[in-house]
PDB file of N, CA and C in Angstrom:
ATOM      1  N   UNK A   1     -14.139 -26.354 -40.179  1.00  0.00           N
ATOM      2  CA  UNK A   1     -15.455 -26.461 -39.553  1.00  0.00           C
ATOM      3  C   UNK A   1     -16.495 -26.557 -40.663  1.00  0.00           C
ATOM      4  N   UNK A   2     -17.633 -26.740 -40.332  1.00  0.00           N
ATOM      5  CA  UNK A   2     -19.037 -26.520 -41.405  1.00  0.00           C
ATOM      6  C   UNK A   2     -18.834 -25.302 -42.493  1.00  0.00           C
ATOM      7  N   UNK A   3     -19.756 -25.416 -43.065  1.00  0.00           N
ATOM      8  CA  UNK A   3     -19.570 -24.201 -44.323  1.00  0.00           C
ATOM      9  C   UNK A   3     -21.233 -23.642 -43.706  1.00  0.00           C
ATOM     10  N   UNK A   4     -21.346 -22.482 -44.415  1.00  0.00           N
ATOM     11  CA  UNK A   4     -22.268 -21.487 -43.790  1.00  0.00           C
ATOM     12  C   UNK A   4     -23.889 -22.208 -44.012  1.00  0.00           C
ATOM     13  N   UNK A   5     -23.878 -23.067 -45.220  1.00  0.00           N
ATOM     14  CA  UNK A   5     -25.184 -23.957 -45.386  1.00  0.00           C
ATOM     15  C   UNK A   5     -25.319 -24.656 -43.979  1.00  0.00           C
ATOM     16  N   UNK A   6     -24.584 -24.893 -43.015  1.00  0.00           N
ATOM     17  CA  UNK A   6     -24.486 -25.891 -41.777  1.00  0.00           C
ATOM     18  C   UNK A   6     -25.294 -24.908 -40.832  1.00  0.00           C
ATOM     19  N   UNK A   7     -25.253 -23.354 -40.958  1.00  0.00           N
ATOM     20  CA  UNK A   7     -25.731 -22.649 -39.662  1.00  0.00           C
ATOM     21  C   UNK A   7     -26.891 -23.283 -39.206  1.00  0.00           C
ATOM     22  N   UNK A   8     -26.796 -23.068 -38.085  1.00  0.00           N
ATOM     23  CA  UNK A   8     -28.230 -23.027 -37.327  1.00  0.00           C
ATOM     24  C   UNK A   8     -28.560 -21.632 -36.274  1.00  0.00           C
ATOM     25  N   UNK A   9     -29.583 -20.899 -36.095  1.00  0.00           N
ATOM     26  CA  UNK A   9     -29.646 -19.624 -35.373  1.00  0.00           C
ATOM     27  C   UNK A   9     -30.481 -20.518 -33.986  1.00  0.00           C
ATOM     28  N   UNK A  10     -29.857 -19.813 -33.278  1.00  0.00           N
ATOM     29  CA  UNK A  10     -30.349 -20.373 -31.559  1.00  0.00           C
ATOM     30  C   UNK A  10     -30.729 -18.927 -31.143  1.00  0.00           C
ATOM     31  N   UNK A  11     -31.936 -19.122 -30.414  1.00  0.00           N
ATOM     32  CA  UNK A  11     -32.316 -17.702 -29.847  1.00  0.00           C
ATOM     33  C   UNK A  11     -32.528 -18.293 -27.914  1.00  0.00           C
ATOM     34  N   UNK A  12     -31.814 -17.850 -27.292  1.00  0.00           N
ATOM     35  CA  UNK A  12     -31.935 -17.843 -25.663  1.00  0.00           C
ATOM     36  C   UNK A  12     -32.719 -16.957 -24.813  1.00  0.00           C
ATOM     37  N   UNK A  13     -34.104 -16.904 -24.498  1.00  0.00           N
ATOM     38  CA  UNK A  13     -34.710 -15.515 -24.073  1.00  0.00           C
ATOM     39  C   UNK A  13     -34.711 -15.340 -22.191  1.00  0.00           C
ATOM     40  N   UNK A  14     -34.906 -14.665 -21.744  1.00  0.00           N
ATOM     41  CA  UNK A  14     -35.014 -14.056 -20.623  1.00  0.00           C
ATOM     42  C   UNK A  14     -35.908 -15.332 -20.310  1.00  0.00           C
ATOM     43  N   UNK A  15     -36.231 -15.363 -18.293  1.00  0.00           N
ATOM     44  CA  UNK A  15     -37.471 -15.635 -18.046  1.00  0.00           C
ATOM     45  C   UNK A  15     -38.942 -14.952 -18.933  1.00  0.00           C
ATOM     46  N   UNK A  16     -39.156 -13.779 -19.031  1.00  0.00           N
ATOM     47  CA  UNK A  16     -40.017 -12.887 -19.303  1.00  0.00           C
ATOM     48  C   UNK A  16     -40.372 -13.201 -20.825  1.00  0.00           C
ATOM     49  N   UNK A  17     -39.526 -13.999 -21.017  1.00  0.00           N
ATOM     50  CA  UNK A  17     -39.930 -14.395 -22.998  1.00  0.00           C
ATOM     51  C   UNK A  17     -38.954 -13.322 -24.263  1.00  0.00           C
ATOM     52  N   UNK A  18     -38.826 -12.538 -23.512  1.00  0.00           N
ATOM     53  CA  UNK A  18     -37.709 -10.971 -24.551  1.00  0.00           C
ATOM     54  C   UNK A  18     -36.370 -12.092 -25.113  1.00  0.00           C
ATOM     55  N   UNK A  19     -35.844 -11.385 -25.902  1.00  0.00           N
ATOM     56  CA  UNK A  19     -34.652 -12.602 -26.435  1.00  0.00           C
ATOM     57  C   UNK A  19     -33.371 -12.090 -25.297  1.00  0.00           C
ATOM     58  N   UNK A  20     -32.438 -12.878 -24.400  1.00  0.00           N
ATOM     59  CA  UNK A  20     -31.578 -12.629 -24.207  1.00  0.00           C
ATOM     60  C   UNK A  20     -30.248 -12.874 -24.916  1.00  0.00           C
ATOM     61  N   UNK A  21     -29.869 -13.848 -25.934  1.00  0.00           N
ATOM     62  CA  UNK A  21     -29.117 -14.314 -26.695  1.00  0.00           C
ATOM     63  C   UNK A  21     -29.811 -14.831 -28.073  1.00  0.00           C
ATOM     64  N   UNK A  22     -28.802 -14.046 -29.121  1.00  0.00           N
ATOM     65  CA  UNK A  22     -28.996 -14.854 -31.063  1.00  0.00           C
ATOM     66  C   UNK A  22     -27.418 -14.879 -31.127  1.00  0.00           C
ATOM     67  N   UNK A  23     -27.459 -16.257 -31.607  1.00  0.00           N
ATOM     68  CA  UNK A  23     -26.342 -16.031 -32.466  1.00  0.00           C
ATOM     69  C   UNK A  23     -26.491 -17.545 -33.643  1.00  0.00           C
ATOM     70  N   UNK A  24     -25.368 -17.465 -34.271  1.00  0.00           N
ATOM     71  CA  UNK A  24     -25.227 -18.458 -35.056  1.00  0.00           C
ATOM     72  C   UNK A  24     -24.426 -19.769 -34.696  1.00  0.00           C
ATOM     73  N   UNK A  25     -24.938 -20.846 -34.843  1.00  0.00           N
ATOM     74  CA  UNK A  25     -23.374 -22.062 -34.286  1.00  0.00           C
ATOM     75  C   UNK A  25     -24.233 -22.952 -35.502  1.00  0.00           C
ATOM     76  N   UNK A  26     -23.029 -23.798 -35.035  1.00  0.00           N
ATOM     77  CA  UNK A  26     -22.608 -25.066 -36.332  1.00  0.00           C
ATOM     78  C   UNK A  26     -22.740 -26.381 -35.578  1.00  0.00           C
ATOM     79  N   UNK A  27     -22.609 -27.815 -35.845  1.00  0.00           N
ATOM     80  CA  UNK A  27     -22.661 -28.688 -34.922  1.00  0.00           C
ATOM     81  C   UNK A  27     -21.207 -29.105 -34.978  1.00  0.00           C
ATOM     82  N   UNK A  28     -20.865 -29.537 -34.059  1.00  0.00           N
ATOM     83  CA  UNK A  28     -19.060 -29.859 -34.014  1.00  0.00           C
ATOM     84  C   UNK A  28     -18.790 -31.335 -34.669  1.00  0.00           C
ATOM     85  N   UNK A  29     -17.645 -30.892 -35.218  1.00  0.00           N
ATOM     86  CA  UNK A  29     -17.442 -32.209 -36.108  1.00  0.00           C
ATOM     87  C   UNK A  29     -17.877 -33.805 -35.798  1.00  0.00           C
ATOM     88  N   UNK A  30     -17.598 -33.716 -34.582  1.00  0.00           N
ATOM     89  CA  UNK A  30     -17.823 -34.907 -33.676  1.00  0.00           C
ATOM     90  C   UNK A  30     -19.691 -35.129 -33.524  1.00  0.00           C
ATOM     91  N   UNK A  31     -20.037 -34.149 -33.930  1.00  0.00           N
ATOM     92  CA  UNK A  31     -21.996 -34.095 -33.805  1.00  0.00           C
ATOM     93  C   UNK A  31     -22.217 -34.072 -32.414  1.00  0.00           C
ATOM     94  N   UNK A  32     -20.941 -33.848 -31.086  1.00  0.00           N
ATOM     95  CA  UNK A  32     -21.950 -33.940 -29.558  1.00  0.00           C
ATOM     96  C   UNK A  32     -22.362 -32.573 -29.138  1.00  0.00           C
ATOM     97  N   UNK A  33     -21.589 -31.355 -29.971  1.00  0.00           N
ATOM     98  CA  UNK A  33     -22.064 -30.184 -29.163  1.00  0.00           C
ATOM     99  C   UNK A  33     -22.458 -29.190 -30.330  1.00  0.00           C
ATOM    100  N   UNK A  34     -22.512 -27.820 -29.939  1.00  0.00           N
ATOM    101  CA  UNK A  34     -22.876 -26.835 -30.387  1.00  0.00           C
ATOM    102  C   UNK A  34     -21.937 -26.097 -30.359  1.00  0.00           C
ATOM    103  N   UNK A  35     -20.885 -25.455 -31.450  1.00  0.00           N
ATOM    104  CA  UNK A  35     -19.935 -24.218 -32.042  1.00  0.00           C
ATOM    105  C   UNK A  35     -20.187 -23.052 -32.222  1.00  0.00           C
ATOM    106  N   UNK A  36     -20.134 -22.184 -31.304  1.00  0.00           N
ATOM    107  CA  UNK A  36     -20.285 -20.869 -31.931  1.00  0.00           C
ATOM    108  C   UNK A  36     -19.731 -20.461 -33.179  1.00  0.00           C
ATOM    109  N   UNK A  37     -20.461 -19.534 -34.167  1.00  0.00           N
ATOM    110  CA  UNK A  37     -19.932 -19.720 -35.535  1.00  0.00           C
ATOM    111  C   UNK A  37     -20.696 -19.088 -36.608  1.00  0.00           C
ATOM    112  N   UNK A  38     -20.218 -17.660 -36.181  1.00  0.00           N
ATOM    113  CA  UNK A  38     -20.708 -16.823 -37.058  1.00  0.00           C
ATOM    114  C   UNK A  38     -21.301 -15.118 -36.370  1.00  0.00           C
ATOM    115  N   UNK A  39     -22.542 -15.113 -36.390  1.00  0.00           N
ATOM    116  CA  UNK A  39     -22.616 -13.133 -35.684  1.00  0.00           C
ATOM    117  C   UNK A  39     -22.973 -13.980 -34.112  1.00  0.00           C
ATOM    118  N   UNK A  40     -23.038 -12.831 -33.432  1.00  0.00           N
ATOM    119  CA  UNK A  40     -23.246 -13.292 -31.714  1.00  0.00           C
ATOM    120  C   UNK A  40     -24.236 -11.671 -31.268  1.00  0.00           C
ATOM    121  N   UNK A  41     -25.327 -11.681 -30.606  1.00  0.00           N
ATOM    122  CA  UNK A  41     -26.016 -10.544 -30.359  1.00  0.00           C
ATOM    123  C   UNK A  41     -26.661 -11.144 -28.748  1.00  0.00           C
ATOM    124  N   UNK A  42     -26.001  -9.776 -28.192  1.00  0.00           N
ATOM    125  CA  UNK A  42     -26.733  -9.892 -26.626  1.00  0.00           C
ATOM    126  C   UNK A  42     -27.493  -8.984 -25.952  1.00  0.00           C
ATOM    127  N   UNK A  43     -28.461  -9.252 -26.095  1.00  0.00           N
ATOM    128  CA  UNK A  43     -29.313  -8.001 -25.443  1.00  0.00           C
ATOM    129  C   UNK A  43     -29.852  -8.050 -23.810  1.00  0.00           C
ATOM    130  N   UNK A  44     -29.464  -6.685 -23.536  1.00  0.00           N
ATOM    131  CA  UNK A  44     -30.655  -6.052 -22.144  1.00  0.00           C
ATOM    132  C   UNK A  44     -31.411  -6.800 -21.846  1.00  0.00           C
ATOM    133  N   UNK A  45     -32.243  -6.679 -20.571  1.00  0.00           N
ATOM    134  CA  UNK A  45     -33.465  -7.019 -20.138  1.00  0.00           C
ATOM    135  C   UNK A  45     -34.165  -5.728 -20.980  1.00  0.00           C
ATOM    136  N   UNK A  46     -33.998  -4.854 -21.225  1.00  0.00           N
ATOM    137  CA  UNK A  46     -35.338  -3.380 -21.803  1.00  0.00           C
ATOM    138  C   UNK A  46     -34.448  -4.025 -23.483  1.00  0.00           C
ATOM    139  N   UNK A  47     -34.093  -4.749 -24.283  1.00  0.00           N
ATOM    140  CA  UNK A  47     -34.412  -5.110 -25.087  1.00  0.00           C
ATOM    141  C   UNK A  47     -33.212  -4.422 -26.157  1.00  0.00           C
ATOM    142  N   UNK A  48     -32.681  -3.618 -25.573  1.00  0.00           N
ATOM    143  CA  UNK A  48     -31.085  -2.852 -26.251  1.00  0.00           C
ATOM    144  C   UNK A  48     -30.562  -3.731 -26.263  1.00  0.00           C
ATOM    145  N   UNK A  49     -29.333  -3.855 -27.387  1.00  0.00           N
ATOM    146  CA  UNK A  49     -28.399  -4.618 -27.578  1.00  0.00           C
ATOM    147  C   UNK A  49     -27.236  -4.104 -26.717  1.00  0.00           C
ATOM    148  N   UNK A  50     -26.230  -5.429 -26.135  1.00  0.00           N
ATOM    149  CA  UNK A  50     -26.018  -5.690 -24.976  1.00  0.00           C
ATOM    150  C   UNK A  50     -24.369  -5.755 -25.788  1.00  0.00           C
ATOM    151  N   UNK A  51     -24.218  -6.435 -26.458  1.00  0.00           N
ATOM    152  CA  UNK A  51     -23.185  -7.267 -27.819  1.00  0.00           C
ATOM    153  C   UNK A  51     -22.738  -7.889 -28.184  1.00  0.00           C
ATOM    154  N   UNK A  52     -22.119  -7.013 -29.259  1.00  0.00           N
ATOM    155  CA  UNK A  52     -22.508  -7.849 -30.743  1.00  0.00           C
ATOM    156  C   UNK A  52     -21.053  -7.981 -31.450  1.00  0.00           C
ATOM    157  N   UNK A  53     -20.996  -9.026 -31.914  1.00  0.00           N
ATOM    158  CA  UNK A  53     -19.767  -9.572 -32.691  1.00  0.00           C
ATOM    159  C   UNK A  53     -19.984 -10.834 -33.312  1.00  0.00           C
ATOM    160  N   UNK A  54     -18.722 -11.225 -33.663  1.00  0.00           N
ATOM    161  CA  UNK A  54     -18.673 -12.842 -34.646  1.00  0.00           C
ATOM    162  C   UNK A  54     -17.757 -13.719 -33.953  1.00  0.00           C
ATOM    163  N   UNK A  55     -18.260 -15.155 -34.148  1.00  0.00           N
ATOM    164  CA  UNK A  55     -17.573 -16.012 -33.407  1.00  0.00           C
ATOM    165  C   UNK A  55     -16.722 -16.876 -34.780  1.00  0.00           C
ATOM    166  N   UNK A  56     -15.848 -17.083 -34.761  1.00  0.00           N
ATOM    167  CA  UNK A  56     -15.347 -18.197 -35.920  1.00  0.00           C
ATOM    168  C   UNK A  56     -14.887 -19.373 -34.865  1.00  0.00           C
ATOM    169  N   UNK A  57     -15.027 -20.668 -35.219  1.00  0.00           N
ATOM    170  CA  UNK A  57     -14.920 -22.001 -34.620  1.00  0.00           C
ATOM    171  C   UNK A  57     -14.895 -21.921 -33.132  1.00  0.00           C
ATOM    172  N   UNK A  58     -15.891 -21.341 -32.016  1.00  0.00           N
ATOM    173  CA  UNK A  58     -16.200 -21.082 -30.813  1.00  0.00           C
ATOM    174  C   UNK A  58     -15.390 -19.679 -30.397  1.00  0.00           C
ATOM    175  N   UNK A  59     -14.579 -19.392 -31.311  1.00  0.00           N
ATOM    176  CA  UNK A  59     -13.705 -17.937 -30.573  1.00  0.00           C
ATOM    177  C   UNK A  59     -13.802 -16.966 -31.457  1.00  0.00           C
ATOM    178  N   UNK A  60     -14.141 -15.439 -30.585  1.00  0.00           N
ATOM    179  CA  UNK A  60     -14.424 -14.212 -30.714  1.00  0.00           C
ATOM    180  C   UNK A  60     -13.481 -14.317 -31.974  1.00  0.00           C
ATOM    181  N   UNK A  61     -14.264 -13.246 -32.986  1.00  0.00           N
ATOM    182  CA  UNK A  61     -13.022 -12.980 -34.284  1.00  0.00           C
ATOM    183  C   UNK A  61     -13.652 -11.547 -34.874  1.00  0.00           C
ATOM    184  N   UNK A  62     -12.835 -10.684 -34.744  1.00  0.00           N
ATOM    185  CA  UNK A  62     -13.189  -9.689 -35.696  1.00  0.00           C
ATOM    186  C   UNK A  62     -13.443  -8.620 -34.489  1.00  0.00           C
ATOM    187  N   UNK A  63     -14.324  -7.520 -34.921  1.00  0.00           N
ATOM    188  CA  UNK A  63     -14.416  -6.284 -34.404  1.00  0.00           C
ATOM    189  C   UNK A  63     -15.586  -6.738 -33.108  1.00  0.00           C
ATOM    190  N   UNK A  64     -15.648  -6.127 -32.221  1.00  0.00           N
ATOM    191  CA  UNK A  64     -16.672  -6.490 -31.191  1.00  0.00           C
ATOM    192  C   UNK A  64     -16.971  -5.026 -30.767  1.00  0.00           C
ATOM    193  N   UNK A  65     -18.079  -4.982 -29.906  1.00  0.00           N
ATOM    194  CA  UNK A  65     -18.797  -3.882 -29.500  1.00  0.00           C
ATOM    195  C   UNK A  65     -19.895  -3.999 -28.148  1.00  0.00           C
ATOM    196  N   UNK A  66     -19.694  -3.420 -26.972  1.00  0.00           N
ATOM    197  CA  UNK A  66     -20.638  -4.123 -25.928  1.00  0.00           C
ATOM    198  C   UNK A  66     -20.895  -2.717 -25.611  1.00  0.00           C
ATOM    199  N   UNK A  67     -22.458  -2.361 -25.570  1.00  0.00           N
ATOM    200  CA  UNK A  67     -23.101  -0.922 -25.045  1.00  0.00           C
ATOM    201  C   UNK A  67     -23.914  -1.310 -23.587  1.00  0.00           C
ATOM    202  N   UNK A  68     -24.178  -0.171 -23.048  1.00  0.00           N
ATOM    203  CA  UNK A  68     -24.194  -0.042 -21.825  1.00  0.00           C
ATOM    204  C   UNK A  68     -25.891   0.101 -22.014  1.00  0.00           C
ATOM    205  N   UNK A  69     -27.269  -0.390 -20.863  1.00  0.00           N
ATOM    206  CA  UNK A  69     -28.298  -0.500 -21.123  1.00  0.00           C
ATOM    207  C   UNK A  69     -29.430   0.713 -21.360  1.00  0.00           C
ATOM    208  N   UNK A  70     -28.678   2.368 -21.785  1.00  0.00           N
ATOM    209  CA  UNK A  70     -29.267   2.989 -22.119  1.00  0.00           C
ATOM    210  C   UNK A  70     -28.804   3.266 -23.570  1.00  0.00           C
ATOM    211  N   UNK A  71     -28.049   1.873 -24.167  1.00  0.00           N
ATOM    212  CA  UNK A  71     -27.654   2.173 -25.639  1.00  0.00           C
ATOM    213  C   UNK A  71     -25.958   2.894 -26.120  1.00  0.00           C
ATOM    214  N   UNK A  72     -25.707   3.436 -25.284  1.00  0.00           N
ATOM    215  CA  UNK A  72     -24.445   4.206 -25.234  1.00  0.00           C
ATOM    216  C   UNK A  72     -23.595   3.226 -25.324  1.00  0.00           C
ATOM    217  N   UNK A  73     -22.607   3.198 -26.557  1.00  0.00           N
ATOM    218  CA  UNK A  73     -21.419   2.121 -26.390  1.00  0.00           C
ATOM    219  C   UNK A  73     -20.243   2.119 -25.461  1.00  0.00           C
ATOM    220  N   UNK A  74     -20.057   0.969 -24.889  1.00  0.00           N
ATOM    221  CA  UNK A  74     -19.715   1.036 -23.733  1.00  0.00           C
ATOM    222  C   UNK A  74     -17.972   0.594 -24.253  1.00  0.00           C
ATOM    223  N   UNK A  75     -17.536  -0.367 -25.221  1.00  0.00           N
ATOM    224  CA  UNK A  75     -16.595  -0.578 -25.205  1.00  0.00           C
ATOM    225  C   UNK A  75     -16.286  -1.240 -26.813  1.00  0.00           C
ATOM    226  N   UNK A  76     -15.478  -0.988 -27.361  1.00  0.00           N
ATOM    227  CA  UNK A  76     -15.014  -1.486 -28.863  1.00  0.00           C
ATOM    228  C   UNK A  76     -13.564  -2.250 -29.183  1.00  0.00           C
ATOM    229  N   UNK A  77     -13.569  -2.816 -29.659  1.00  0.00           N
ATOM    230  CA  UNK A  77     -12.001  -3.451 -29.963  1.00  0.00           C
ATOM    231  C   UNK A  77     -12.373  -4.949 -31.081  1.00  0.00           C
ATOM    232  N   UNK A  78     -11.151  -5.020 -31.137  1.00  0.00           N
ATOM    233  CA  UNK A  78     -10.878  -6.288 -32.195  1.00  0.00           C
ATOM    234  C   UNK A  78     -10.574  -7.770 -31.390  1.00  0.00           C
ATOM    235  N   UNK A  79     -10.724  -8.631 -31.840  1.00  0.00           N
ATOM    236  CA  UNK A  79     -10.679  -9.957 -31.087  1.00  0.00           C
ATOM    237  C   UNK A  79      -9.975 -10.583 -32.409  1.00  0.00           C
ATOM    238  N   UNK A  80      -8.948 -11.516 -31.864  1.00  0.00           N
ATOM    239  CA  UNK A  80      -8.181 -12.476 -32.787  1.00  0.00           C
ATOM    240  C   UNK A  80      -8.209 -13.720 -32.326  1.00  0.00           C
ATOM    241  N   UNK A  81      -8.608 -14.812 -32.633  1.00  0.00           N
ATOM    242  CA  UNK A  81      -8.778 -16.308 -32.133  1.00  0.00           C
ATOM    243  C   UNK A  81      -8.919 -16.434 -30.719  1.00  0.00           C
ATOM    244  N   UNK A  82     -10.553 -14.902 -30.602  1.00  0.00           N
ATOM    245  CA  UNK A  82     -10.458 -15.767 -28.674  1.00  0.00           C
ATOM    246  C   UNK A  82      -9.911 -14.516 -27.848  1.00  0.00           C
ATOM    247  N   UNK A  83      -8.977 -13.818 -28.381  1.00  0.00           N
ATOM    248  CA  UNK A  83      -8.099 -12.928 -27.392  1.00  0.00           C
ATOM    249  C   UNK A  83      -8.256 -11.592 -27.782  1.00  0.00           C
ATOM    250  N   UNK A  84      -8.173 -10.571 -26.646  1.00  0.00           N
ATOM    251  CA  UNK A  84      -8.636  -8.808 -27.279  1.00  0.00           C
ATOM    252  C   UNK A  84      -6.745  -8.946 -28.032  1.00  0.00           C
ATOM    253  N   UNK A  85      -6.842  -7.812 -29.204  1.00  0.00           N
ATOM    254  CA  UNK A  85      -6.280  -7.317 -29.726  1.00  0.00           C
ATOM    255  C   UNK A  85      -5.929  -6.106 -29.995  1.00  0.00           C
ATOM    256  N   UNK A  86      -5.041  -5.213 -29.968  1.00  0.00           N
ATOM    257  CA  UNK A  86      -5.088  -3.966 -30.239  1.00  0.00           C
ATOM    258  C   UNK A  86      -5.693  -3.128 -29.407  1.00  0.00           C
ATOM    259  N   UNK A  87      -6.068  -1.675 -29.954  1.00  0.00           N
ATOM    260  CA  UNK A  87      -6.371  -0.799 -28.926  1.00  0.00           C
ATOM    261  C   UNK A  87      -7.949  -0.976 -28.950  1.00  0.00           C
ATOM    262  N   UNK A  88      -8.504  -1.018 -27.468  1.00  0.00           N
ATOM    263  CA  UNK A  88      -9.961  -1.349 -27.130  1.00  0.00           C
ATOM    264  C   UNK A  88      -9.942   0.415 -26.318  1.00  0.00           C
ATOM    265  N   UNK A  89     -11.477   0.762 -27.184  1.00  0.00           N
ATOM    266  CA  UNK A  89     -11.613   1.738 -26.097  1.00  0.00           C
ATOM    267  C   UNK A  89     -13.107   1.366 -25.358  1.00  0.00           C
ATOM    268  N   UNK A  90     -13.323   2.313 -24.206  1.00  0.00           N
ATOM    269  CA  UNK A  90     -14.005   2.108 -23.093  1.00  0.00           C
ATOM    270  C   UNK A  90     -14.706   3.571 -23.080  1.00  0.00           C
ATOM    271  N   UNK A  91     -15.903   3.193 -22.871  1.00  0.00           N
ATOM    272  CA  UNK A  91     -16.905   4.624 -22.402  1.00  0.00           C
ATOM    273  C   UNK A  91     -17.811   4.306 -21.144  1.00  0.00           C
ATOM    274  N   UNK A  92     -18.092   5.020 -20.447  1.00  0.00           N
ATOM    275  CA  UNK A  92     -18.766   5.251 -19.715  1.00  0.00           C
ATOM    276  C   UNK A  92     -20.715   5.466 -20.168  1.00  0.00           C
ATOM    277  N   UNK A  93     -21.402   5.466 -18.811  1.00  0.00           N
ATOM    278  CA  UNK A  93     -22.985   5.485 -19.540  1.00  0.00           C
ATOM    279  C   UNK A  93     -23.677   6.606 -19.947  1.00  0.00           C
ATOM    280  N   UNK A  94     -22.520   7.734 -19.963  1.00  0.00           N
ATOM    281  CA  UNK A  94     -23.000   8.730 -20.131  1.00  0.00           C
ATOM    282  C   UNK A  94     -22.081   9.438 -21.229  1.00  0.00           C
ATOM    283  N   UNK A  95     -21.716   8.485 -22.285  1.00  0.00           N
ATOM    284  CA  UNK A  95     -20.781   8.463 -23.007  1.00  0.00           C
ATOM    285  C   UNK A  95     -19.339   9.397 -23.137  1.00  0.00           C
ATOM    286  N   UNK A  96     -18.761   9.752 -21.627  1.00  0.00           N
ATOM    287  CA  UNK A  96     -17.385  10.315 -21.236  1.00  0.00           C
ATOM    288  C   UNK A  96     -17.014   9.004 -21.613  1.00  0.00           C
ATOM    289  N   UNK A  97     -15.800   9.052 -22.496  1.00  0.00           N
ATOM    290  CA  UNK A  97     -14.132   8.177 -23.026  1.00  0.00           C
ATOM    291  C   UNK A  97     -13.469   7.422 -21.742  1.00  0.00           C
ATOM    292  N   UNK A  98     -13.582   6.691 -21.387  1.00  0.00           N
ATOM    293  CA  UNK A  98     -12.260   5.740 -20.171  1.00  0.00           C
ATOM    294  C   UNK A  98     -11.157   5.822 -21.013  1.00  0.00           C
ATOM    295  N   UNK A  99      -9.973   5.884 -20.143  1.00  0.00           N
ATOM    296  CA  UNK A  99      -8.620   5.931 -21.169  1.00  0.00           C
ATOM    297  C   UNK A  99      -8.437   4.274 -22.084  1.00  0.00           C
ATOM    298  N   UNK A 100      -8.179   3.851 -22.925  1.00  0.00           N
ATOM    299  CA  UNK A 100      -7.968   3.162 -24.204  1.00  0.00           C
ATOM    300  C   UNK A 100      -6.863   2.197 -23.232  1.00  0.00           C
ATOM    301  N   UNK A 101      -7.342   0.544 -23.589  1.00  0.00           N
ATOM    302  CA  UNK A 101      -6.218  -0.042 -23.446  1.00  0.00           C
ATOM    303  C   UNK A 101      -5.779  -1.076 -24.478  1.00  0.00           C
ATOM    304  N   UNK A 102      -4.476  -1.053 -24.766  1.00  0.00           N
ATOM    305  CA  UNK A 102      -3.410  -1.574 -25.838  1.00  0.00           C
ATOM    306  C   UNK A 102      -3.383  -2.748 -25.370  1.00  0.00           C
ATOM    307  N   UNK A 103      -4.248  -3.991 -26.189  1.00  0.00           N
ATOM    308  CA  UNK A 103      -3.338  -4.905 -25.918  1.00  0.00           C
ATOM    309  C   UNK A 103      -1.981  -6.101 -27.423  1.00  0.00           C
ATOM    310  N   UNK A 104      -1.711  -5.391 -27.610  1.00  0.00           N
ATOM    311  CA  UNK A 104      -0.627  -5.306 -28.798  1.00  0.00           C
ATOM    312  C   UNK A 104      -1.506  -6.294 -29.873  1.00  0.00           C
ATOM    313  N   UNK A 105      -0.334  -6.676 -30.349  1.00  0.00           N
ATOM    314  CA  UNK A 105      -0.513  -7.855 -31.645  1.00  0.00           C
ATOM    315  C   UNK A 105      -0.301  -9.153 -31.226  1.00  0.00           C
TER     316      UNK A 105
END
């Protein structure tokens, strides 16, 4: 894909003007679309981050994190080309633990 000089940052906001989506993409080799490609940040309507991770060539890669809209993290795990990996855990909004689910290698 592009090398990191290629980024471009896209910001997507609410009706209300607040940002609902940043992230980074690239233009696809072909020049017709837009690649996700690189950090990814999703926020609330009250302006908390919603989440946050990295995209490599349109698919999730690396550690991810999605909190719940009073800030409390709601859920964590690893992503490998696109797909959850490994053990993801889960919280609730009042940050009590949901039991952990495995999804292997």
């Amino acid at each position: 894909m592009s090398t990191e000089a290629d980024l471009n940052i896209a910001e997507i906001p609410y009706d209300s003007g607040a940002i609902k989506f940043r992230y980074a993409r690239v233009m696809s080799p072909d020049g017709t679309r837009w690649v996700l490609h690189g950090f990814f940040l999703a926020y609330h309507v009250n302006g908390n981050v919603a989440s946050e991770g990295h995209f490599t060539d349109g698919k999730e890669e690396g550690l991810w994190r999605d909190f719940h809209s009073n800030g409390v993290l709601a859920s964590e795990g690893q992503y490998r080309s696109g797909k959850e990996v490994g053990v993801w855990r889960f919280w609730m909004s009042d940050g009590v633990e949901d039991p952990v689910r495995d999804y292997g290698d």
